[in-house]
Protein backbone atom coordinates (compact mmCIF):
# COMPACT_ATOMS: atom_id res chain seq x y z
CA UNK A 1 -84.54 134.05 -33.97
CA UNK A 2 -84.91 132.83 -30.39
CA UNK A 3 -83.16 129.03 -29.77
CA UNK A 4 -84.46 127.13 -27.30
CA UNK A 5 -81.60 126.18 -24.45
CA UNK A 6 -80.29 122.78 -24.91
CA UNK A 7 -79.06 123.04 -21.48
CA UNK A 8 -80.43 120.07 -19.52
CA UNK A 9 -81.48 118.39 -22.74
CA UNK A 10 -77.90 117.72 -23.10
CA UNK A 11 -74.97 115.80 -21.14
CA UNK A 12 -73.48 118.46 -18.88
CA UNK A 13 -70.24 117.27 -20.54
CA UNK A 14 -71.58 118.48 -23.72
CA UNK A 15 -73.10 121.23 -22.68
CA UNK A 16 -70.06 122.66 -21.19
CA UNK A 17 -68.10 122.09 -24.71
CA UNK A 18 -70.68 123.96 -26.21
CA UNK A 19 -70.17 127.14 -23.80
CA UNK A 20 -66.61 126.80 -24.38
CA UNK A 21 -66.75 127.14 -28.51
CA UNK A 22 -69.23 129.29 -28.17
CA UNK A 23 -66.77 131.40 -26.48
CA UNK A 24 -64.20 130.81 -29.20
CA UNK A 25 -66.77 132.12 -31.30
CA UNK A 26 -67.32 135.23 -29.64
CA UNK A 27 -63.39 135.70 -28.90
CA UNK A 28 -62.45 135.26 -32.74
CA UNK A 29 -65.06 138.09 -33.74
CA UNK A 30 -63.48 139.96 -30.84
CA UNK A 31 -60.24 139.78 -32.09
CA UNK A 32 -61.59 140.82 -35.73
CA UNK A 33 -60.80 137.34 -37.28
CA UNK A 34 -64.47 136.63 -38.83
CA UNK A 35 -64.91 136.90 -42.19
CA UNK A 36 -68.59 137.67 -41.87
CA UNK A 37 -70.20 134.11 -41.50
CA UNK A 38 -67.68 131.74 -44.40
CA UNK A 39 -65.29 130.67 -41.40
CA UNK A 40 -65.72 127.84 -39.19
CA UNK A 41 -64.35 126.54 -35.38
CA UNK A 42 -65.73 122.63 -34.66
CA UNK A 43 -65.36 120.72 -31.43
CA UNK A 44 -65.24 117.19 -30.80
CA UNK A 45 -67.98 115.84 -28.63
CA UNK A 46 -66.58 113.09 -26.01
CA UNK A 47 -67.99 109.95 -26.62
CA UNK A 48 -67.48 107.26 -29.36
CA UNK A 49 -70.40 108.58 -31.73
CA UNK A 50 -67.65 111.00 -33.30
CA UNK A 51 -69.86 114.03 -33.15
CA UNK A 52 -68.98 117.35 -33.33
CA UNK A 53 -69.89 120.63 -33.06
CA UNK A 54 -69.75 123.39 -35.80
CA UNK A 55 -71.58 127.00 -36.43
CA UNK A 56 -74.90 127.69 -37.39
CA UNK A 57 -74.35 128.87 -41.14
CA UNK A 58 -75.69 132.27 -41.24
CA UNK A 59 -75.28 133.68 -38.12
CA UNK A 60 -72.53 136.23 -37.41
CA UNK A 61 -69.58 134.69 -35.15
CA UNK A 62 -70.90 137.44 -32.38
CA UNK A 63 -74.19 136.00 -32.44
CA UNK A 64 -73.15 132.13 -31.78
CA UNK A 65 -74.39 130.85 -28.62
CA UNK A 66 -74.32 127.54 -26.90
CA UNK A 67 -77.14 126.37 -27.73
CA UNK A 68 -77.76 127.26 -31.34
CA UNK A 69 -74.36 125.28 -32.48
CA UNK A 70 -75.18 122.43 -34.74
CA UNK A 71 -74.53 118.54 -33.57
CA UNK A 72 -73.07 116.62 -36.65
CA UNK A 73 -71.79 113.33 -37.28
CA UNK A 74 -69.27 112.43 -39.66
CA UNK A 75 -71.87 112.27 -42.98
CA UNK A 76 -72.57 115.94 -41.56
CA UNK A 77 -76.27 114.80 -40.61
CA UNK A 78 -77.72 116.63 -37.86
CA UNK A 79 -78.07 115.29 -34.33
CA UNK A 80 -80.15 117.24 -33.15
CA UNK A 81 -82.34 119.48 -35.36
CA UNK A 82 -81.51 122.84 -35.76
CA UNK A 83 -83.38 125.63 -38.36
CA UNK A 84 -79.99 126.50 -39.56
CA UNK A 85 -77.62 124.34 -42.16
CA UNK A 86 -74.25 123.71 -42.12
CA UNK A 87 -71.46 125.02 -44.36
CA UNK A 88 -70.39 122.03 -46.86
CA UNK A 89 -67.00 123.16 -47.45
CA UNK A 90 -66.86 123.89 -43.79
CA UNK A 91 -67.65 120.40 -43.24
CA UNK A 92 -65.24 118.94 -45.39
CA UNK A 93 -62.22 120.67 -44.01
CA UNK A 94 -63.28 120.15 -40.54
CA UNK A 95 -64.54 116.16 -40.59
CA UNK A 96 -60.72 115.55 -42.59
CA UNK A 97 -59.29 116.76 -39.59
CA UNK A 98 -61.48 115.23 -36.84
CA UNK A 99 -61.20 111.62 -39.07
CA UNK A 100 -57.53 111.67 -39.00
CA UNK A 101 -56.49 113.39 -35.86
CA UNK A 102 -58.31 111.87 -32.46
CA UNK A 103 -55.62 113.76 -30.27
CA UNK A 104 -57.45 117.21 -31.87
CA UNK A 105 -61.06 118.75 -30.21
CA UNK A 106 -60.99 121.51 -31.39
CA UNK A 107 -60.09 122.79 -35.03
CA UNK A 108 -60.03 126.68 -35.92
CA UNK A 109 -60.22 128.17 -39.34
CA UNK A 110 -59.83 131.54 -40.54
CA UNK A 111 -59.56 133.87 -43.86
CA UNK A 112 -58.30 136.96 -42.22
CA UNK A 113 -55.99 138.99 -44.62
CA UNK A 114 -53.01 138.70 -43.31
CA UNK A 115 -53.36 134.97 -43.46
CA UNK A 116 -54.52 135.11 -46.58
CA UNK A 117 -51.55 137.25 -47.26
CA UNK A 118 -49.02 135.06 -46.08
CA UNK A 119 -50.36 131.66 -47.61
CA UNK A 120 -50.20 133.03 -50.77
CA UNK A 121 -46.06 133.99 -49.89
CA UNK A 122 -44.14 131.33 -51.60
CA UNK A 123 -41.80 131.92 -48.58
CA UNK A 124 -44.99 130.57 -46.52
CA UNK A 125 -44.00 131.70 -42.75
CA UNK A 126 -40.50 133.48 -42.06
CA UNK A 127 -38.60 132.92 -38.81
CA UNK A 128 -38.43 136.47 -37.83
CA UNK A 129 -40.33 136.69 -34.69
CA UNK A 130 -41.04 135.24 -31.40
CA UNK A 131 -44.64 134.33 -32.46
CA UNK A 132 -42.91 132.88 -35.40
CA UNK A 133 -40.79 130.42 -34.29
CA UNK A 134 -43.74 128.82 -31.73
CA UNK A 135 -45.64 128.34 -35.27
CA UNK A 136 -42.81 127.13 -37.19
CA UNK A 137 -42.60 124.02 -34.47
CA UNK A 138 -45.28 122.48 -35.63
CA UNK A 139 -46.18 123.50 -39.06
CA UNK A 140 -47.27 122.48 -42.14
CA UNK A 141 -49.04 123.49 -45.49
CA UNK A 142 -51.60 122.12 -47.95
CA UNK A 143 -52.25 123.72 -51.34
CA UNK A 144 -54.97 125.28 -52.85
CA UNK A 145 -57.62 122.98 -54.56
CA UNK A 146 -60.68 125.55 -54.85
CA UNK A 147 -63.47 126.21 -52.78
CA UNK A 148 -63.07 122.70 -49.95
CA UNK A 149 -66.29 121.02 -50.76
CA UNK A 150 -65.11 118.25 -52.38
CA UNK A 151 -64.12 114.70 -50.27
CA UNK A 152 -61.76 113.89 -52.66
CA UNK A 153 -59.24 116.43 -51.03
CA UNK A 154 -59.55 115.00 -47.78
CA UNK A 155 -56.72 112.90 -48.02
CA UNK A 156 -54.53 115.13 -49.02
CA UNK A 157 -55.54 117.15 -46.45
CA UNK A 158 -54.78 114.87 -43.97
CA UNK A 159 -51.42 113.75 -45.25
CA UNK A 160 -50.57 117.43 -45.64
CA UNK A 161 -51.79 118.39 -42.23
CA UNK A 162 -49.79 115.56 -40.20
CA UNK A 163 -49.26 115.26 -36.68
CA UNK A 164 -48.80 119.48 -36.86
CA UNK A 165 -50.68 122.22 -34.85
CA UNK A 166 -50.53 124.91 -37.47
CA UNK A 167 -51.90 124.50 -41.63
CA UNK A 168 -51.56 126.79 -43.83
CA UNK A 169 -54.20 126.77 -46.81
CA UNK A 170 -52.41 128.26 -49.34
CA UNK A 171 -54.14 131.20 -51.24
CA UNK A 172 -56.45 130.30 -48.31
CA UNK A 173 -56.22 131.41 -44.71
CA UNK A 174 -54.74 129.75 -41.70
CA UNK A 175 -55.97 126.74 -39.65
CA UNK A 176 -55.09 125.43 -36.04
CA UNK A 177 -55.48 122.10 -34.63
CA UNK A 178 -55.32 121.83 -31.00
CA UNK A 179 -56.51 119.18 -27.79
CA UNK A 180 -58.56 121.86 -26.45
CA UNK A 181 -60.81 125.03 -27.28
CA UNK A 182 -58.37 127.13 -25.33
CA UNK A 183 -55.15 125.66 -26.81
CA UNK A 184 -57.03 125.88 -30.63
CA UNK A 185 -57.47 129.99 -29.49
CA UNK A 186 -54.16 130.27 -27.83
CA UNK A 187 -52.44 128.39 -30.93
CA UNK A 188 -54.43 130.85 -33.44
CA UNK A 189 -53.97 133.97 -31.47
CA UNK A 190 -50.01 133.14 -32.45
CA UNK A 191 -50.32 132.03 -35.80
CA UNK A 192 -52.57 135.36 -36.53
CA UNK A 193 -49.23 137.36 -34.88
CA UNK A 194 -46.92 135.91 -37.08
CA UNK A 195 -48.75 136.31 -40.03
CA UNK A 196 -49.31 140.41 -38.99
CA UNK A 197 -45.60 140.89 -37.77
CA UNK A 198 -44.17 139.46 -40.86
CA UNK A 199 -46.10 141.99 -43.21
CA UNK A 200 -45.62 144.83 -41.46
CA UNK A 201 -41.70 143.52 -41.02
CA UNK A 202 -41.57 143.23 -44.64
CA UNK A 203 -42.53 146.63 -45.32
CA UNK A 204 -39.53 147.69 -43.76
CA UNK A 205 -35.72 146.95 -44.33
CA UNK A 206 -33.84 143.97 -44.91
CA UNK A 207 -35.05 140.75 -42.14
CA UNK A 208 -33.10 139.12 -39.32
CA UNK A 209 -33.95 135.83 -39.15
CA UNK A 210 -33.49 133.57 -36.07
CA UNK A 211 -30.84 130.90 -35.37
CA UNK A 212 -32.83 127.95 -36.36
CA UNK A 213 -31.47 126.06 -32.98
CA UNK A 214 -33.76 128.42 -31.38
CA UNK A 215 -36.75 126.97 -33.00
CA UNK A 216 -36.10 123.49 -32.50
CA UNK A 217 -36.19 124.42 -28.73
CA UNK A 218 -38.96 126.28 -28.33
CA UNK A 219 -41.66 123.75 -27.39
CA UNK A 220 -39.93 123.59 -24.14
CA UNK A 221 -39.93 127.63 -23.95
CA UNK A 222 -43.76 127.39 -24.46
CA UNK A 223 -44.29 125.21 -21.57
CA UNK A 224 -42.74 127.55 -19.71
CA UNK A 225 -44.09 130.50 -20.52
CA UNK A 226 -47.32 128.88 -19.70
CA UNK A 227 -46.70 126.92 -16.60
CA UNK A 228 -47.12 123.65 -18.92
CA UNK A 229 -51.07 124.81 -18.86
CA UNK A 230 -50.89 125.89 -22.48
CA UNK A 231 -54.38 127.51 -23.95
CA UNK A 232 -55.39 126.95 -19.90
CA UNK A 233 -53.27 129.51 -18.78
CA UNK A 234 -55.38 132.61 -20.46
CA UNK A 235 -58.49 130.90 -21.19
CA UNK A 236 -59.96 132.17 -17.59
CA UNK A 237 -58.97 135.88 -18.13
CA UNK A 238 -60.46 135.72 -22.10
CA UNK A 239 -64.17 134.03 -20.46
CA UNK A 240 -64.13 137.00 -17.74
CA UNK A 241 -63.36 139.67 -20.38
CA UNK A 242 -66.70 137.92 -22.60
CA UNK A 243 -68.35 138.03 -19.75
CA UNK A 244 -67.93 142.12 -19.08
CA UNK A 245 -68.89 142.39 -22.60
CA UNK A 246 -72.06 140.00 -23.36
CA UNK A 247 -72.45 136.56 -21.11
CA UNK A 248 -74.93 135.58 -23.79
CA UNK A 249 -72.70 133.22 -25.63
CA UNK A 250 -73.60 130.47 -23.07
CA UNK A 251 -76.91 130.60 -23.47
C-alpha cells in the first residue's frame, strides 16, 4: 500500500519525530526484537494537544515509515486519518505511560524471548553484568494482568512504573521509558543485553554477583561513557547504518 508523504502537511517539528521513530522502528527489527507486528514504540508529539505517535497495526516493524505512523490523542482517536488501526492493548500500555510521565517521549515495548524469559524469573534481573547494573539503576516491575487492554490497569501501571527507565512486564516482555527516541533505543539495547547475558550466564556455573556499591554509582559511569550525550552519542552512527541498508523509513 503506497502512503502519501505527510511531509509538508506536517510541522517540521513533527515531521522530524516521525523520521526519528520510524528509525526506531527499523533499528528494533534490525536488532531482531519484533515480534512480527504485536509490539509497539510511541512518541510524544511537542505541543500541549498530548498526541502521540504509535505503529500502523499490521505492518511489519521493517516496513514502518514516517509517514504511515498513526497520530493519536489520549482517547486513541486518530488525528489524522490513516487506513490502518491501532493496537488497543498497545494503546493502553503506551497512553498509561505518556499520562503519567511528561519527562518520557518516547516509550519502547518488546516480547523478545529472552525478556520474556527473564520476567517470568522470580529473581526478575540479576546483578551479574555490566549491562546489568545500568538497568538495575532505574528499575522497576509490574505484574501480569492478561492481555493490556483494559484501563483499569493503568494505574497500577503507573504506580508500578514510577519515576524508573526500565519495566519489566512480568510473564510479559520488557519496556523502556526514555526523554528521547535515541535514549528509549540506547536504554533497550541494554535492557535486551542483560536479559541475554543472564541466560546464557545461567546455563553455566555458579554467578558472581556485583558489589551493590557499584550499582548505586553507575549513573555517573553512564554519563561518562557517553560524554553526558546518552542515546545521542550512537544515535548518528545507528541512522547512517539505516541509511546503507534502506533510507525508506523517512519517507
Amino acid at each position: 500500500m503506497e502512503i502519501p508523504s505527510l511531509k509538508g502537511v506536517v510541522s517540521d517539528e513533527e515531521w522530524q519525530t516521525r523520521v526519528a521513530l520510524a528509525a526506531c522502528y527499523r533499528l528494533v527489527a534490525l536488532h531482531g526484537w519484533s515480534d512480527l507486528v504485536f509490539t509497539h514504540i510511541s512518541a510524544r508529539i511537542a505541543g500541549p494537544e498530548h498526541h502521540f505517535l504509535i505503529n500502523p497495526y499490521g505492518l511489519m516493524f521493517d516496513e514502518i515509515t514516517a509517514s504511515s505512523l498513526v497520530k493519536v490523542d489520549q482517547q486513541c482517536n486518530k488525528v489524522i486519518d490513516s487506513p490502518f488501526p491501532v493496537n488497543p492493548a498497545g494503546f493502553v500500555i503506551h497512553s498509561a505511560v505518556h499520562a503519567a510521565r511528561e519527562d518520557v517521549q518516547c516509550v519502547l515495548h518488546t516480547h523478545t524471548r529472552a525478556g520474556v524469559a527473564v520476567s517470568a524469573q522470580q529473581c526478575g534481573v540479576l546483578p551479574i553484568s555490566q549491562q546489568s547494573t545500568f538497568v538495575l539503576a532505574s528499575l522497576a516491575y509490574h505484574d501480569y494482568e492478561g492481555v493490556a487492554f483494559r484501563d483499569e490497569e493503568k494505574p497500577r501501571l503507573q504506580a508500578d512504573l514510577g519515576e524508573a527507565t526500565f519495566l519489566v512486564l512480568r510473564n510479559h516482555g520488557l519496556l523502556v521509558a526514555a526523554r528521547t527516541i535515541a535514549d528509549c533505543f540506547l536504554a533497550m539495547y541494554t535492557f535486551e543485553s542483560a536479559c541475554q547475558i543472564q541466560l546464557a550466564a545461567q546455563a553455566g556455573g555458579e554467578l558472581v554477583q556485583v558489589d551493590p556499591r557499584i550499582v548505586k554509582g553507575v549513573a555517573e559511569a553512564a554519563r561518562v561513557q557517553t560524554g553526558g550525550m546518552g542515546g545521542a552519542f550512537v544515535w548518528p552512527s545507528l541512522i547512517r547504518k539505516l541509511d546503507k541498508i534502506d533510507p525508506g523509513y523517512a519517507s
